[in-house]
N, C-alpha and C. Protein backbone atom coordinates (compact mmCIF):
# COMPACT_ATOMS: atom_id res chain seq x y z
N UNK A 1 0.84 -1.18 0.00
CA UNK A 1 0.00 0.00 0.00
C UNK A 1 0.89 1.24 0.00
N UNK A 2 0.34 1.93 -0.80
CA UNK A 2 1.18 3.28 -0.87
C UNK A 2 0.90 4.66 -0.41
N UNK A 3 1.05 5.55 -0.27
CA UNK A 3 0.28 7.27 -0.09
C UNK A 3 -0.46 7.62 -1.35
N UNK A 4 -1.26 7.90 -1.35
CA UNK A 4 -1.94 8.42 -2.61
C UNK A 4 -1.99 9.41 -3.33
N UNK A 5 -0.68 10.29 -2.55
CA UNK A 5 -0.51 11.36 -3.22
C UNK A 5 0.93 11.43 -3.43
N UNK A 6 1.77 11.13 -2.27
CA UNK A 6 3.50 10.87 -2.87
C UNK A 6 3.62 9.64 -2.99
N UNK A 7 3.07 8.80 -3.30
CA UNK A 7 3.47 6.98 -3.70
C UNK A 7 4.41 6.39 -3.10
N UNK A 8 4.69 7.29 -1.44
CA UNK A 8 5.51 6.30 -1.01
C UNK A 8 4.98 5.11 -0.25
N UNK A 9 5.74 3.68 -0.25
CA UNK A 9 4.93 2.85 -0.16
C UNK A 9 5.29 2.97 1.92
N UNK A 10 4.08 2.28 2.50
CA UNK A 10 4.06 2.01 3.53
C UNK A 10 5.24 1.57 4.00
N UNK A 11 5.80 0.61 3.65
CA UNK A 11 6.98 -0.23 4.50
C UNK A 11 8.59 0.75 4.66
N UNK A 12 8.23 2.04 3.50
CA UNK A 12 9.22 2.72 3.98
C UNK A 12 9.23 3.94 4.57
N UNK A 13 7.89 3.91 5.21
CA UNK A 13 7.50 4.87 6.17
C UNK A 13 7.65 4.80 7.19
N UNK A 14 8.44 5.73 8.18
CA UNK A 14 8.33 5.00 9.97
C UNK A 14 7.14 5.19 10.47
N UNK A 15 6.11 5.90 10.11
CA UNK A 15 5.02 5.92 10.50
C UNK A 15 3.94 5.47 10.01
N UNK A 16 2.55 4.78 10.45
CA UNK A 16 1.33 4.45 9.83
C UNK A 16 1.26 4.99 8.82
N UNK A 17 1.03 4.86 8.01
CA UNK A 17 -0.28 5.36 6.84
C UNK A 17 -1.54 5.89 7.49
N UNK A 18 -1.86 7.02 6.98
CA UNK A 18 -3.26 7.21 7.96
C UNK A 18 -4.53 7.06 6.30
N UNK A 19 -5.80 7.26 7.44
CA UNK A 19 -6.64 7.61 6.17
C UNK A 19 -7.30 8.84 6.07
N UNK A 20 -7.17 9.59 4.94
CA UNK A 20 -7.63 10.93 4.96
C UNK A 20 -8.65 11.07 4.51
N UNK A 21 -9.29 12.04 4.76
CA UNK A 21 -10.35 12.64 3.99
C UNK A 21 -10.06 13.31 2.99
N UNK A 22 -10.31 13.21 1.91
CA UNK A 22 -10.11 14.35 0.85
C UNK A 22 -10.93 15.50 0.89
N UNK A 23 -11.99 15.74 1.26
CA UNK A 23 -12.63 16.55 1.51
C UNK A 23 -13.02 16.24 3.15
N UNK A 24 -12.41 17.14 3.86
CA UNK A 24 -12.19 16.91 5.80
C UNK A 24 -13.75 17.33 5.78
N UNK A 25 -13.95 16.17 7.14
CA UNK A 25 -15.00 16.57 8.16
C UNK A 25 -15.71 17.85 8.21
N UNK A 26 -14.75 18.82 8.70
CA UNK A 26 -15.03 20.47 8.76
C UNK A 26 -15.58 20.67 7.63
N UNK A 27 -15.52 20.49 6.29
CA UNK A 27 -16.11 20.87 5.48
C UNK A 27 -17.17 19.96 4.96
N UNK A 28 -17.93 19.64 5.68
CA UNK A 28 -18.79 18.88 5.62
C UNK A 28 -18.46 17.26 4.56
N UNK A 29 -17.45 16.81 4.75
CA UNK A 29 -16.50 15.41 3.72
C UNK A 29 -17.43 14.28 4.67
N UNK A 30 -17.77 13.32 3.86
CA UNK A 30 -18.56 12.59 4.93
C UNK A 30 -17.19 11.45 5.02
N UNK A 31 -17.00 10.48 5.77
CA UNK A 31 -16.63 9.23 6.30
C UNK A 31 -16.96 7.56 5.28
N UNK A 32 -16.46 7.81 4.11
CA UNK A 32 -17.26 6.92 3.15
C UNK A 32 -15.88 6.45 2.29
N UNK A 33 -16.08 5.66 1.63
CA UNK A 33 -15.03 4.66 0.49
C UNK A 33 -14.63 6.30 -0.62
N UNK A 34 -15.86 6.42 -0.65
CA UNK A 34 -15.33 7.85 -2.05
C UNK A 34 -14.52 8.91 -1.55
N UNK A 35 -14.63 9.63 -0.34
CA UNK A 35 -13.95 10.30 0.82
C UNK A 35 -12.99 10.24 1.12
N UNK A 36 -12.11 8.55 1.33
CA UNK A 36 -10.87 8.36 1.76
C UNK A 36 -10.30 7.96 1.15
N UNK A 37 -8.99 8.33 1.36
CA UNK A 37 -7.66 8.04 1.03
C UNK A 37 -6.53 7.42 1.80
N UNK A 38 -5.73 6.88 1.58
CA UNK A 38 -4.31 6.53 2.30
C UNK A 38 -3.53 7.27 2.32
N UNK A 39 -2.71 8.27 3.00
CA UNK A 39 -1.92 9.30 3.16
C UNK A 39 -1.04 8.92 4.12
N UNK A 40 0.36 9.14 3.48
CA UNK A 40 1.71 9.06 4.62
C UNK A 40 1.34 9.80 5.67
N UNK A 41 2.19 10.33 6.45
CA UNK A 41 1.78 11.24 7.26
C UNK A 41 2.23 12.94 7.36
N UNK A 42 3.51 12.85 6.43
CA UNK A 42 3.78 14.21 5.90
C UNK A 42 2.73 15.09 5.16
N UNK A 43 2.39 14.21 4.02
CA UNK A 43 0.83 14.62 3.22
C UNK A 43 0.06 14.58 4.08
N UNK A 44 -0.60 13.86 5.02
CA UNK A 44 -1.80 13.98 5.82
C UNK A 44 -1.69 15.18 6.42
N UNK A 45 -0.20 15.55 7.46
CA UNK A 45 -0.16 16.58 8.14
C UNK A 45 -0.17 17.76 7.48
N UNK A 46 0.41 17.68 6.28
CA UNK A 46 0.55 18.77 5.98
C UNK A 46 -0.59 19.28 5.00
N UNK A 47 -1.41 18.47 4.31
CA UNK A 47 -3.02 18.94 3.87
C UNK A 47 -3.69 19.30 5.12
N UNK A 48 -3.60 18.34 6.32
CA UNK A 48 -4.43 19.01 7.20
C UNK A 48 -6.02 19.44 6.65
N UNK A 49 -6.92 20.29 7.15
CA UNK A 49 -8.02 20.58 6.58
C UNK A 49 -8.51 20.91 5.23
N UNK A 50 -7.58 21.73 4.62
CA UNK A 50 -7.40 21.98 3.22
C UNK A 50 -7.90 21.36 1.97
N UNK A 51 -8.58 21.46 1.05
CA UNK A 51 -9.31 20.93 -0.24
C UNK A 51 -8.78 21.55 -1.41
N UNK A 52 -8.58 22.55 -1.23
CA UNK A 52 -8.10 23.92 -2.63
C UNK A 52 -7.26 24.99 -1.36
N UNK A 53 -6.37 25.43 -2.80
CA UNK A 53 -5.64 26.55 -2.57
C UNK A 53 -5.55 27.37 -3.33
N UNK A 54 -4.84 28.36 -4.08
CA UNK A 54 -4.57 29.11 -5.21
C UNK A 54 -2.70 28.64 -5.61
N UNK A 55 -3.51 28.60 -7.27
CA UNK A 55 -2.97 28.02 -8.15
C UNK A 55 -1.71 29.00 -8.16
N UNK A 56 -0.11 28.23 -7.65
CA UNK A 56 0.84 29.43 -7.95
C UNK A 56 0.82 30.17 -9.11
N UNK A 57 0.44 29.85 -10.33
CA UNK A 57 0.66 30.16 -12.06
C UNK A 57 -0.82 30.80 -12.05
N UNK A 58 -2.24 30.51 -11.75
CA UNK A 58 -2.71 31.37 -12.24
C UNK A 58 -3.44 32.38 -10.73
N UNK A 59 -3.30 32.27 -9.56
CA UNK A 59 -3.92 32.40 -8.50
C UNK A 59 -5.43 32.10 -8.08
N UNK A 60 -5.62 31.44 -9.54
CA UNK A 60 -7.60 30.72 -9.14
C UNK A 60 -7.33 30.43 -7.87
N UNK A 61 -8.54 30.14 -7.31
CA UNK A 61 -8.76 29.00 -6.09
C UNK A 61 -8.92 27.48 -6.82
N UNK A 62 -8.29 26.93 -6.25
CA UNK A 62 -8.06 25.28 -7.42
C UNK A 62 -8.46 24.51 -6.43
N UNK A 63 -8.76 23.03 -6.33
CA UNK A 63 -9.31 22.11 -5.48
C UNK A 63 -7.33 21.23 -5.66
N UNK A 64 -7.36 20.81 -4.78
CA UNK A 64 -6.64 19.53 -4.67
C UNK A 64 -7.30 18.70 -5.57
N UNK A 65 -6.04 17.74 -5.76
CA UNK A 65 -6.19 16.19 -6.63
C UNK A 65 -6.81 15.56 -6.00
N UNK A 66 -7.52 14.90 -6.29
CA UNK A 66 -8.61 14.17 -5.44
C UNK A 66 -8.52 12.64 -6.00
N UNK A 67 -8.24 11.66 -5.16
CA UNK A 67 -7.32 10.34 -5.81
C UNK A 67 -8.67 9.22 -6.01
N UNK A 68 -9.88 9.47 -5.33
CA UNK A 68 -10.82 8.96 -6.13
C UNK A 68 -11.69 9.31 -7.35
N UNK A 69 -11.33 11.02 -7.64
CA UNK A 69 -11.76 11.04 -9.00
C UNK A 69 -10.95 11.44 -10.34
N UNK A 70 -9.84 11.71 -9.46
CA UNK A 70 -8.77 11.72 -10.53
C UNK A 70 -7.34 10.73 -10.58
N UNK A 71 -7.28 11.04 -11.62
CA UNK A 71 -5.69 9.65 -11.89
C UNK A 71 -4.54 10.51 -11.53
N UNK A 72 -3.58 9.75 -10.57
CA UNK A 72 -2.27 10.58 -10.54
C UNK A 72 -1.66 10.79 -11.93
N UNK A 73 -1.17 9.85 -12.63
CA UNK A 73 -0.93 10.19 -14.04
C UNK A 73 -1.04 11.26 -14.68
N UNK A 74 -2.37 11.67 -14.82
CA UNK A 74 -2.68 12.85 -15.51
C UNK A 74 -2.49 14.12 -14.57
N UNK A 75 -2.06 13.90 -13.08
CA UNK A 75 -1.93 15.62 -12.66
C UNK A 75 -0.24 15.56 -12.28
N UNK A 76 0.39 14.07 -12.53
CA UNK A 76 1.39 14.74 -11.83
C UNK A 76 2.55 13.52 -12.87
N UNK A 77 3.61 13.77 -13.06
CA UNK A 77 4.92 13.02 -13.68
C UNK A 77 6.32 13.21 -12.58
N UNK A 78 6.55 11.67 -12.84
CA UNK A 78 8.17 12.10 -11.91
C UNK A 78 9.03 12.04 -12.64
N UNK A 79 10.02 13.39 -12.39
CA UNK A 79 11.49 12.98 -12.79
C UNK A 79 12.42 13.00 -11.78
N UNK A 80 12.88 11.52 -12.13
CA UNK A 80 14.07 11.50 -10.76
C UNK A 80 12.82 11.10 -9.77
N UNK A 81 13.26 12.07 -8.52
CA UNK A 81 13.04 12.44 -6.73
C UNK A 81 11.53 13.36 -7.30
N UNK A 82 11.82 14.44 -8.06
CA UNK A 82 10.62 15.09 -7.86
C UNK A 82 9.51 15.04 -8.82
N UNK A 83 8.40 15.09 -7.58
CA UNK A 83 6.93 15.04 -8.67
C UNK A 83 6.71 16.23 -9.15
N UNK A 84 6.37 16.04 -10.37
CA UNK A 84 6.12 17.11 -11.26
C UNK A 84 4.77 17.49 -11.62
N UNK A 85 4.19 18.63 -11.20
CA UNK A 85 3.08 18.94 -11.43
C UNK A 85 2.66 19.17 -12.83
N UNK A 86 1.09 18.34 -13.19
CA UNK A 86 0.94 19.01 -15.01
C UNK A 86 -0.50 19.60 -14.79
N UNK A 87 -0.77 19.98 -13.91
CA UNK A 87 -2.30 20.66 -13.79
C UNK A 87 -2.13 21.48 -12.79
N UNK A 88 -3.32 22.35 -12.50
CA UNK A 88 -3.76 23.44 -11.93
C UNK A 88 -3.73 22.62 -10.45
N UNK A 89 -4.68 21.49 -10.57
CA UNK A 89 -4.85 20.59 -9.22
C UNK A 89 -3.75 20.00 -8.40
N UNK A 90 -2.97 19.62 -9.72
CA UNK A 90 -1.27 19.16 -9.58
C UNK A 90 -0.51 20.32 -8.91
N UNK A 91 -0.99 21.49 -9.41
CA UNK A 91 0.41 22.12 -8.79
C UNK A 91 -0.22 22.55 -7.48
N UNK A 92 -1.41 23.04 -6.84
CA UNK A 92 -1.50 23.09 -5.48
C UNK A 92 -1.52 22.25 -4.68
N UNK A 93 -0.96 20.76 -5.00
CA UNK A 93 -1.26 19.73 -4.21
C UNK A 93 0.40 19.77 -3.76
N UNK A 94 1.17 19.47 -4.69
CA UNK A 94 2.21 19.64 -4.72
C UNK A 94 2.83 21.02 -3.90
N UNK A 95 2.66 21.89 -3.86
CA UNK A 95 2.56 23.36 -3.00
C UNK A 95 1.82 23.10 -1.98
N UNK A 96 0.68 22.61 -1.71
CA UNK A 96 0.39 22.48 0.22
C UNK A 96 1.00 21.44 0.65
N UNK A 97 0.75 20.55 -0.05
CA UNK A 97 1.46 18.92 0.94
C UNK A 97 3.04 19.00 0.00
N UNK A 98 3.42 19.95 0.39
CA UNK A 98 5.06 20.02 0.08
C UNK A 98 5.58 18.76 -0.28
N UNK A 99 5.37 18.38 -1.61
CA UNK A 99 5.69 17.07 -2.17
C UNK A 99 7.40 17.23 -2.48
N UNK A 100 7.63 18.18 -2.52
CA UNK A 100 9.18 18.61 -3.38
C UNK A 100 10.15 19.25 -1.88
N UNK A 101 9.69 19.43 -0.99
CA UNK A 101 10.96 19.58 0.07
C UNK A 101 11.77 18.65 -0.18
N UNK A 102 12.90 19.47 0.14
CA UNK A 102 14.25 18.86 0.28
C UNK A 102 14.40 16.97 0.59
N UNK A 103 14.02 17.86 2.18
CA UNK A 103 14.37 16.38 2.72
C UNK A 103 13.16 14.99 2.18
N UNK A 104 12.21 16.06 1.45
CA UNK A 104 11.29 14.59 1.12
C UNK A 104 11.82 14.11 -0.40
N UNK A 105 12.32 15.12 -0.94
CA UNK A 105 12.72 14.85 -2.14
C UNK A 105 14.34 13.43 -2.09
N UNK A 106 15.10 14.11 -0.90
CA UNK A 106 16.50 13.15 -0.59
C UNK A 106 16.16 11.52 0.04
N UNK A 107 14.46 12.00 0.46
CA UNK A 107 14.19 10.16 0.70
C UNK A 107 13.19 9.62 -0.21
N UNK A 108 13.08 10.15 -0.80
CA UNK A 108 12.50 9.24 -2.56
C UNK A 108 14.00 9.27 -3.35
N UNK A 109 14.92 10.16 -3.45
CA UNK A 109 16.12 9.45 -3.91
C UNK A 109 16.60 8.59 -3.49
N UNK A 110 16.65 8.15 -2.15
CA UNK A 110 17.30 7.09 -1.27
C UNK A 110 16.56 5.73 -2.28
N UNK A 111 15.49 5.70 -1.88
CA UNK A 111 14.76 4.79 -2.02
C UNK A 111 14.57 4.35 -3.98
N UNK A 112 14.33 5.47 -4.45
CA UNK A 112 14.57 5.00 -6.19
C UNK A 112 16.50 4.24 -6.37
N UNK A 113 17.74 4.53 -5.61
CA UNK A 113 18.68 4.18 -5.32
C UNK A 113 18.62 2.90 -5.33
N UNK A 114 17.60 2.06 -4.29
CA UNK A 114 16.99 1.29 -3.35
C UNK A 114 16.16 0.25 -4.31
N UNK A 115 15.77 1.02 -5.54
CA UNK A 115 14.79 -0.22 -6.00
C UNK A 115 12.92 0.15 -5.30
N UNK A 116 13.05 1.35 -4.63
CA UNK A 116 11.76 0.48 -3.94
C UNK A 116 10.75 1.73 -3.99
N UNK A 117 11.29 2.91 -4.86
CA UNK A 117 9.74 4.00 -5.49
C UNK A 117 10.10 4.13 -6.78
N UNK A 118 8.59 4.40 -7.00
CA UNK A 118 7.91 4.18 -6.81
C UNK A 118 7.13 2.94 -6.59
């Protein structure tokens, strides 16, 4: 099992996998199969409540990728360590749940090194 938004897989996480809401509680997200997700815990923590942000490139208000109705494929490409945003949805997901920090970027290199990301 992996994160559903940085594909790292569970076993090289020191922490649980949690399950998120894609659309949180607070905003009225109900508790259902369409709702959740698997999220490391960097992405979990760091979406936190959040659904949309503004788009760095155009400043819309954009929704997050949403991994039950959209395909990672189409919002995001890796090269190397970093995910590469190709959409509006892609790039604020990538910008709140800081997919491209440093240090998250130096442990998806470890691990592509490793054989074992994606």
């Amino acid at each position: 099992e992996h994160c559903e938004y940085c594909l790292i897989h569970q076993g090289d996480s020191l922490y649980a996998h949690e399950a998120d809401h894609i659309i949180p509680v607070k905003h009225r997200g109900e508790t259902t199969a369409d709702n959740l997700c698997l999220a490391c815990l960097e992405c979990n923590r760091n979406k936190g409540s959040d659904f949309a942000s503004f788009d760095p490139d155009t400043e819309q208000i954009t929704p997050l990728f949403n991994p039950r109705q959209q395909q990672w494929r189409d919002h995001f490409r890796l090269e190397g360590a970093r995910i590469v945003p190709l959409t509006p949805e892609g790039r604020v997901t990538v910008f709140v749940l800081k997919l491209n920090d440093e240090m998250r970027m130096n442990a998806r290199q470890s691990l592509i090194v490793a054989g074992r990301y994606p």
